[in-house]
Protein backbone atom coordinates (compact mmCIF):
# COMPACT_ATOMS: atom_id res chain seq x y z
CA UNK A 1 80.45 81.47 30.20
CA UNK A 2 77.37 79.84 30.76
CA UNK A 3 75.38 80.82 34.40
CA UNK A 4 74.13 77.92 35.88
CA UNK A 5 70.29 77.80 36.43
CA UNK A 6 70.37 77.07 40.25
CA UNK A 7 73.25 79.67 41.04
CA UNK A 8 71.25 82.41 39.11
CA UNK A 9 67.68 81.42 40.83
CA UNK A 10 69.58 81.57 43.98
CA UNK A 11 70.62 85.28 43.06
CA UNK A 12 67.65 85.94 42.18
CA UNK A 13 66.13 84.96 45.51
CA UNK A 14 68.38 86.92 47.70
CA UNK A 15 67.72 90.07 45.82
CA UNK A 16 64.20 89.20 46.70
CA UNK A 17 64.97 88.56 49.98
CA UNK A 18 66.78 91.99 50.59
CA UNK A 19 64.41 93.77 48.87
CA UNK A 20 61.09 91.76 51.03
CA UNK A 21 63.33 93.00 54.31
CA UNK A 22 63.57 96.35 53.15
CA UNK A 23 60.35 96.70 52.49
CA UNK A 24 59.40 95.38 55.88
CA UNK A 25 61.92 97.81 57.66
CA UNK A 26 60.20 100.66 55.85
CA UNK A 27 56.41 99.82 56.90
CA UNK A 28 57.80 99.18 60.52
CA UNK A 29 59.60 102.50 60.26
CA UNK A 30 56.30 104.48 58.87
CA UNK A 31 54.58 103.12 61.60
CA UNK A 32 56.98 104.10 64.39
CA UNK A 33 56.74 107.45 62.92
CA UNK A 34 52.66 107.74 62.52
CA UNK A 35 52.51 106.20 66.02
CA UNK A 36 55.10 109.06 67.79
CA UNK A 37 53.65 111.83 65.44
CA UNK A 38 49.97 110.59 66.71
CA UNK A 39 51.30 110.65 70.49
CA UNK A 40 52.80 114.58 69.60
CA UNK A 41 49.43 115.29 68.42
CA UNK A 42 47.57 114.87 71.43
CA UNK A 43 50.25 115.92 73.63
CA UNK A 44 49.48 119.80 71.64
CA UNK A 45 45.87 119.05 72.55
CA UNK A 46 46.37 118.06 76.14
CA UNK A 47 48.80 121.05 76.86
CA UNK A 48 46.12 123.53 75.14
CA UNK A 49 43.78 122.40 77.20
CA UNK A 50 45.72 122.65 80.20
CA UNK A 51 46.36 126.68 79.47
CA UNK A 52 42.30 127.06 78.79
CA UNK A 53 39.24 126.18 79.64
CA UNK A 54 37.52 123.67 77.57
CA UNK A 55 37.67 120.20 77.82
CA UNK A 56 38.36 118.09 74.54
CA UNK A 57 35.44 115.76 74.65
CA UNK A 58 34.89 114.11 71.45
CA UNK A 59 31.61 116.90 70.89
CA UNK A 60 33.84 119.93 71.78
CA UNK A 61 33.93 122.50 69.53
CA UNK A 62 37.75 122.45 69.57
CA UNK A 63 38.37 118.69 67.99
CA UNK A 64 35.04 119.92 65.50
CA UNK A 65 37.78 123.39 64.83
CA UNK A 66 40.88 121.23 64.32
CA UNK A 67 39.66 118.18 62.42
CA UNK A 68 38.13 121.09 60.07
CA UNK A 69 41.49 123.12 59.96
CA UNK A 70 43.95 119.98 59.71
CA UNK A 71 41.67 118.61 56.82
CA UNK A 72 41.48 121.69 55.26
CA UNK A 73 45.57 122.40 55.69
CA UNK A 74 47.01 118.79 55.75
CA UNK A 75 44.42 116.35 53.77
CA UNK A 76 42.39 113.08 54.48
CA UNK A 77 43.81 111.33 58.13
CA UNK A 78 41.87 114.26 60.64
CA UNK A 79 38.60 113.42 61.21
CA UNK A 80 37.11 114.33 64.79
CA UNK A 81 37.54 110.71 65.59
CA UNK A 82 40.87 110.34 64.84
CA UNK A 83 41.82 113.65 66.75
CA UNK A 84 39.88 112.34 69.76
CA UNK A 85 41.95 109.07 69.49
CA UNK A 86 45.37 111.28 69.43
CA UNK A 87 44.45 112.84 72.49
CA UNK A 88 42.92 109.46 74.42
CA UNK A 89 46.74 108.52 73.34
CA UNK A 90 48.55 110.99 74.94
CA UNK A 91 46.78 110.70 78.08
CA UNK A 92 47.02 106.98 78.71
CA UNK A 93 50.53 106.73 77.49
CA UNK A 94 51.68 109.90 79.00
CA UNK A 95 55.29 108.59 78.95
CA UNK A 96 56.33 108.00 75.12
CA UNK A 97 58.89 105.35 76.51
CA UNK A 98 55.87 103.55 77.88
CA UNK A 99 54.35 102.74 74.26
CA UNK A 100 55.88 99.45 72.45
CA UNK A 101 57.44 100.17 68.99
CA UNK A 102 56.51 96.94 68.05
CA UNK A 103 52.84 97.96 67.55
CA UNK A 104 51.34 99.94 65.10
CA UNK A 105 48.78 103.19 65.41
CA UNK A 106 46.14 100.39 64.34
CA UNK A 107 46.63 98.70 66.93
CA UNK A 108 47.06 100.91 69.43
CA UNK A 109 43.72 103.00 67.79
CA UNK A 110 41.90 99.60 68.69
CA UNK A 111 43.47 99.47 72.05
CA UNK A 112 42.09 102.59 72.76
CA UNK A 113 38.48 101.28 72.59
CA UNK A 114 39.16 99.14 75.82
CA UNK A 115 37.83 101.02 78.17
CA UNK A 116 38.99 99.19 81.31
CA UNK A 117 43.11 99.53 82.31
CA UNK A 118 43.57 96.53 83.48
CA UNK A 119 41.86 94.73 80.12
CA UNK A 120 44.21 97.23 77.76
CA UNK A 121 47.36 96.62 79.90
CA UNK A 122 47.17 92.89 78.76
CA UNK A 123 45.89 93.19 75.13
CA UNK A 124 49.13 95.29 74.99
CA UNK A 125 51.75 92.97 76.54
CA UNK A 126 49.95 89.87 75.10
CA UNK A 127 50.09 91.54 71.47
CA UNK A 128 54.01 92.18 71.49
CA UNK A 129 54.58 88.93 73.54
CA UNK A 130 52.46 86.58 70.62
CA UNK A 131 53.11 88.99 67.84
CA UNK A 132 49.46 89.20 67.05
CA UNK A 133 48.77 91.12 63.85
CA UNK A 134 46.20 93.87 63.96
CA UNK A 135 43.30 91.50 63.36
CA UNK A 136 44.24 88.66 65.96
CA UNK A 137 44.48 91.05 68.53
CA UNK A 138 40.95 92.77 67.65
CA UNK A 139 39.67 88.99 67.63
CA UNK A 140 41.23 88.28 71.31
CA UNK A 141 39.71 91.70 72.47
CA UNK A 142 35.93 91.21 71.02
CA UNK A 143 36.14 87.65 72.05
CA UNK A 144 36.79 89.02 75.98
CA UNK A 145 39.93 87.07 76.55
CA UNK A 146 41.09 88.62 79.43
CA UNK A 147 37.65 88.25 81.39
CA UNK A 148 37.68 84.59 80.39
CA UNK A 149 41.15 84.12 81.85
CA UNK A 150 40.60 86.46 84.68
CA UNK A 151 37.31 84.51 85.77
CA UNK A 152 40.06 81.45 86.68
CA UNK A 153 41.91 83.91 89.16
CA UNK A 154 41.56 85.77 92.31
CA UNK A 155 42.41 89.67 92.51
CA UNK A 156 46.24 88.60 92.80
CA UNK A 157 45.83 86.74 89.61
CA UNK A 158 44.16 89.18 87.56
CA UNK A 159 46.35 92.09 88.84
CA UNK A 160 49.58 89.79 87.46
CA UNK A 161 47.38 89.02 84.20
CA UNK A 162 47.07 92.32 83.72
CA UNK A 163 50.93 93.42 84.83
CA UNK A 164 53.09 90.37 82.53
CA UNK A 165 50.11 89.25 80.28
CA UNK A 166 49.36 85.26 80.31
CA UNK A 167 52.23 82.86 80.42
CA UNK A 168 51.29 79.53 81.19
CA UNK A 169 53.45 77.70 83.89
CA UNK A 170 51.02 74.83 85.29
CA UNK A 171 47.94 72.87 83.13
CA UNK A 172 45.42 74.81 84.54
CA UNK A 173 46.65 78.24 83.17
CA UNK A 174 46.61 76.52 79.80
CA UNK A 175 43.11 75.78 79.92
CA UNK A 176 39.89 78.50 79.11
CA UNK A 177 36.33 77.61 80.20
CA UNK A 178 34.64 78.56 77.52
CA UNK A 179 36.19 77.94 74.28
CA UNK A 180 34.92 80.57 72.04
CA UNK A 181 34.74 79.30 68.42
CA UNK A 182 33.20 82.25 66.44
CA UNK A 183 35.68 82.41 63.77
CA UNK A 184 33.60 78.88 62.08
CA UNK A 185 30.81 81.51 61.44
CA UNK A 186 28.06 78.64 62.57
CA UNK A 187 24.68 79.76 62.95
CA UNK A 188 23.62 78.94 66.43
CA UNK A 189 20.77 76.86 65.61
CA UNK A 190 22.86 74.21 63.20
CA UNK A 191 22.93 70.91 64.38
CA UNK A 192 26.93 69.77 64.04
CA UNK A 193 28.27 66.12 64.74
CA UNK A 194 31.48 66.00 66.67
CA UNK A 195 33.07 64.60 63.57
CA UNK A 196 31.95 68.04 61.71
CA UNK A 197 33.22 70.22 64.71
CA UNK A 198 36.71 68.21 64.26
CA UNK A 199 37.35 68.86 60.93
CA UNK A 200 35.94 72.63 61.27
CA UNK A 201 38.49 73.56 63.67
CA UNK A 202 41.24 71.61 61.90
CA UNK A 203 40.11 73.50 58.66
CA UNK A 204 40.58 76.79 60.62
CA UNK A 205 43.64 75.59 62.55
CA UNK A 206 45.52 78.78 62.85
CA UNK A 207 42.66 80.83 64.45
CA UNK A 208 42.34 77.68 66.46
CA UNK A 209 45.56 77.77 67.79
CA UNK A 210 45.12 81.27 68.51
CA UNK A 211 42.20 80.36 70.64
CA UNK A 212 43.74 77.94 72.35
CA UNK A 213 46.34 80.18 73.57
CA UNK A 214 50.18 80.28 73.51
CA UNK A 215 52.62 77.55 73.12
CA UNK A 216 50.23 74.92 71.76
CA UNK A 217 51.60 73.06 68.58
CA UNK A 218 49.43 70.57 66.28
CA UNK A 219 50.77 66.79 66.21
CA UNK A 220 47.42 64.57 64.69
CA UNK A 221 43.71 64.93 63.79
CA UNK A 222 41.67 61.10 64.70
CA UNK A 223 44.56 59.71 66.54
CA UNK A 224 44.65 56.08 67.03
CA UNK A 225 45.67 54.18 69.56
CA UNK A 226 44.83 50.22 70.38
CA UNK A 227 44.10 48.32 73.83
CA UNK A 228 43.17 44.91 74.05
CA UNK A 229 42.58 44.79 70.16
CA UNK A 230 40.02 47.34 70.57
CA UNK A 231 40.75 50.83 68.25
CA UNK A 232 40.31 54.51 69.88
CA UNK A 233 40.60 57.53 67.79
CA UNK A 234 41.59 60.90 69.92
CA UNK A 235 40.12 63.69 68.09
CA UNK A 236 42.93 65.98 68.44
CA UNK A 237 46.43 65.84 69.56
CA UNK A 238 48.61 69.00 70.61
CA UNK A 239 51.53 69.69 72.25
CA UNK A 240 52.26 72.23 74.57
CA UNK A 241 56.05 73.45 74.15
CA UNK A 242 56.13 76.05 77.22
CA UNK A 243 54.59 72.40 79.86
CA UNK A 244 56.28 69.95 77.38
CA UNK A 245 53.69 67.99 77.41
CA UNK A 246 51.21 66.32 75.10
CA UNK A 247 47.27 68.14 74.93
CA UNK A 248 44.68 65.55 74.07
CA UNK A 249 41.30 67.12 73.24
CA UNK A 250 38.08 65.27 72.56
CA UNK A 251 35.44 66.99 71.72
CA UNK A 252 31.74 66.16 72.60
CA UNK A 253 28.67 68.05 70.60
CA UNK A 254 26.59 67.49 73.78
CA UNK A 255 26.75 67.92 77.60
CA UNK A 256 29.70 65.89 78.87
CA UNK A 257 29.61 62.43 80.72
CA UNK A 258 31.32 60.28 82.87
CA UNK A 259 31.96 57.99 80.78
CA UNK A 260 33.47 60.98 78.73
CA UNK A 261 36.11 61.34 81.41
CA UNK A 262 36.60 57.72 81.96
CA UNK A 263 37.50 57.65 78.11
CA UNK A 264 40.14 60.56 78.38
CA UNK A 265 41.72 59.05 81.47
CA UNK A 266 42.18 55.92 79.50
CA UNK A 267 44.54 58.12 76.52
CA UNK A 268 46.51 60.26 79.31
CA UNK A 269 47.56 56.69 80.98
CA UNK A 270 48.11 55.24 76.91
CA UNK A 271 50.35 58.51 76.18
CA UNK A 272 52.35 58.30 79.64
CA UNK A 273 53.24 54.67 78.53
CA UNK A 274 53.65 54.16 74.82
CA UNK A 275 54.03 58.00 73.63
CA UNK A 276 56.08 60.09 76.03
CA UNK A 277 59.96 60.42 75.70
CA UNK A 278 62.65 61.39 77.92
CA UNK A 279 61.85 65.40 79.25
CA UNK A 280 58.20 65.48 78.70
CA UNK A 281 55.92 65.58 81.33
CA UNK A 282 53.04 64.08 81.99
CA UNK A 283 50.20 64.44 79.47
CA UNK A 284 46.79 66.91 79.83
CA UNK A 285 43.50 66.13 78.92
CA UNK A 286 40.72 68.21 77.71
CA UNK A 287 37.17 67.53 76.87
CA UNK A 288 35.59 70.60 74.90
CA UNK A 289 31.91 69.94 75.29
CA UNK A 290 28.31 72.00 74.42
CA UNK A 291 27.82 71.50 78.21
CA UNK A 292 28.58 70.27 81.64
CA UNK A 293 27.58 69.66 85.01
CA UNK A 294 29.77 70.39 87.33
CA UNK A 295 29.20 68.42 89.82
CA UNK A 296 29.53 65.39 87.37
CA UNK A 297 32.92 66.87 86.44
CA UNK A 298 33.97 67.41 90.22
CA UNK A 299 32.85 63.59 90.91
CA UNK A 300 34.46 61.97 88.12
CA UNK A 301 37.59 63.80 88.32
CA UNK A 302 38.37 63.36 91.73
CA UNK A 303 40.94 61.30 92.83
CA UNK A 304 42.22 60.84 89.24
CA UNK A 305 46.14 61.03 89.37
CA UNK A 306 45.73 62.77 85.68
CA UNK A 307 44.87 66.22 84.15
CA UNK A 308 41.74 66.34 82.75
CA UNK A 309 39.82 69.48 82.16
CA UNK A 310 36.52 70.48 81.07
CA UNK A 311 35.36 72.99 79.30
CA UNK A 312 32.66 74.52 77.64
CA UNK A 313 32.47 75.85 74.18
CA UNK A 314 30.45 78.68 72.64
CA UNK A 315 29.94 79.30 68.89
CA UNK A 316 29.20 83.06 69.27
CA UNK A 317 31.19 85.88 70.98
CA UNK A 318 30.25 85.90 74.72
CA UNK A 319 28.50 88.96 76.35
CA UNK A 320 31.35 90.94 77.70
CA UNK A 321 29.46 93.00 79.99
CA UNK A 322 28.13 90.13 82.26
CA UNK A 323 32.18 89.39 81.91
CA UNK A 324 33.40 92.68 82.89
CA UNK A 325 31.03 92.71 85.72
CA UNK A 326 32.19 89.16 87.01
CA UNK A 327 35.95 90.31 86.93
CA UNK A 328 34.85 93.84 88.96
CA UNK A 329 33.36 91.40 91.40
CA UNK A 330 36.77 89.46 91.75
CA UNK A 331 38.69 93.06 92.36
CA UNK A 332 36.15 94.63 94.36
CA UNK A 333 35.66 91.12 96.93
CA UNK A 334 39.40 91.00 98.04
């Protein structure tokens, strides 16, 4: 009897499938054990300690005795550091129930290097709430997410920031002043065109996205839309599926105008008309520019009956101490 082609590829893919899932069940179930067996680890530490004298510190001659020993015994995976880390583990996450199994020792290893509570609490719940692989998390943390967001909040704010992580509910918590665009590896001294910034970010659209934050979905690049017989092009077109609404973005290579924000309230007033269906609401717009005044921004927004934002980007990774310090301000003021 002769197989068909398509019923036999089709075979052939579900093995593949079952075997992929497998696979993936196996790594995750590695990881849950490396992570608890990590936790155990400095849980022994912390409870030796507790019965003696000396203090673990990462230059006490205990962790320099037992990443020796372990080596020695065990093989490669006991370095000083990595003892130290076991033991930072244990005593943040002093509950086992409190760590997530959907992370792995990576991550938590990199969560570990936050310093600040309140910074690690919502790398953590942002990471299992987005799914953010070990590398987009280390990304968010070096390019000081939480200070950016918590800089937009009072103590309240960052408290509940740092509690449930970041879920966007109005336009403003969608919005981050600056926009930190690091990942197009731009020197800082290269003259770019607004055109060239466009089709940068578009090129690197996923670590875009990630910047922009959650629920934002792409819908156009240089979108056009026609008044009076005159052509505008919107640089970029999201939407937002947690608002339902559409995001237009226009980006400007040089300190932002009022004419700038004249433009964008022209396309929020186009989209409301001619581009919004039945349950969305009404449309946000966001002008990513090199620089702003804010009073300019203040005057030419106000009174507006639309949502338009303005923000600031950066092409490097912003100093997270003069962030850290800001946020401390915030917390210590109330």
């Amino acid at each position: 009897m002769k197989i068909s082609k398509t019923i036999y590829n089709q075979l052939l893919d579900n093995i593949g499938s079952t075997l992929q899932k497998a696979r993936e069940n196996a790594i995750k179930a590695i990881n849950t054990e490396l992570v608890k067996a990590n936790w155990e680890i400095g849980k022994h530490i912390v409870e030796f300690e507790q019965h003696g004298k000396e203090k673990a510190d990462y230059g006490s001659a205990l962790l320099t005795s037992l990443a020796k020993d372990l080596k020695t015994k065990y093989g490669k995976g006991f370095s000083k550091s990595n003892i130290y880390l076991c033991r930072l583990f244990y005593i943040k996450y002093q509950k086992f129930q409190t760590v997530s199994g959907k992370l792995s020792w990576s991550h938590y290893a990199e969560l570990l290097t936050v310093s600040d509570d309140l910074a690690r609490n919502f790398y953590e719940k942002q990471t299992v709430k987005e799914s953010w692989s070990f590398r987009e998390m280390k990304r968010q943390i070096d390019a000081a997410l939480f200070q950016r967001l918590a800089l937009s909040k009072d103590k309240k704010g960052v408290l509940a920031l740092a509690e449930k992580g970041h879920e966007p509910t109005i336009a403003k918590d969608a919005i981050k002043d600056p926009y930190v665009f690091e990942f197009l590896e731009l020197p800082k001294d290269k003259v770019l065109k607004e055109r060239g910034l466009e089709k940068k970010l578009v090129d690197n659209l996923q670590k875009f996205l990630l910047e922009l934050g959650k629920g934002f979905s792409f819908v156009a690049r240089q979108f056009k839309i026609t008044v009076d017989n005159e052509h505008n092009f919107i640089d970029l077109v999201f939407y937002h599926r947690i608002l339902k609404c559409f995001v237009l973005i226009d980006l400007k290579t040089r300190k932002v105008k009022h004419q700038d924000i004249g433009q964008m309230n022209l396309y929020l007033n186009y989209f409301k008309e001619e581009e919004n269906t039945e349950g969305d609401n009404e449309p946000i717009g966001i002008i990513i520019a090199a620089d702003k005044h804010e009073y300019t921004v203040k005057y030419a927004t106000g009174g507006l009956a639309n949502k338009i934002f303005v923000s600031k980007y950066q092409l490097y990774l912003p100093d997270k101490k003069v962030l850290e310090n800001k946020v401390k301000e915030i917390i210590d003021s109330e």
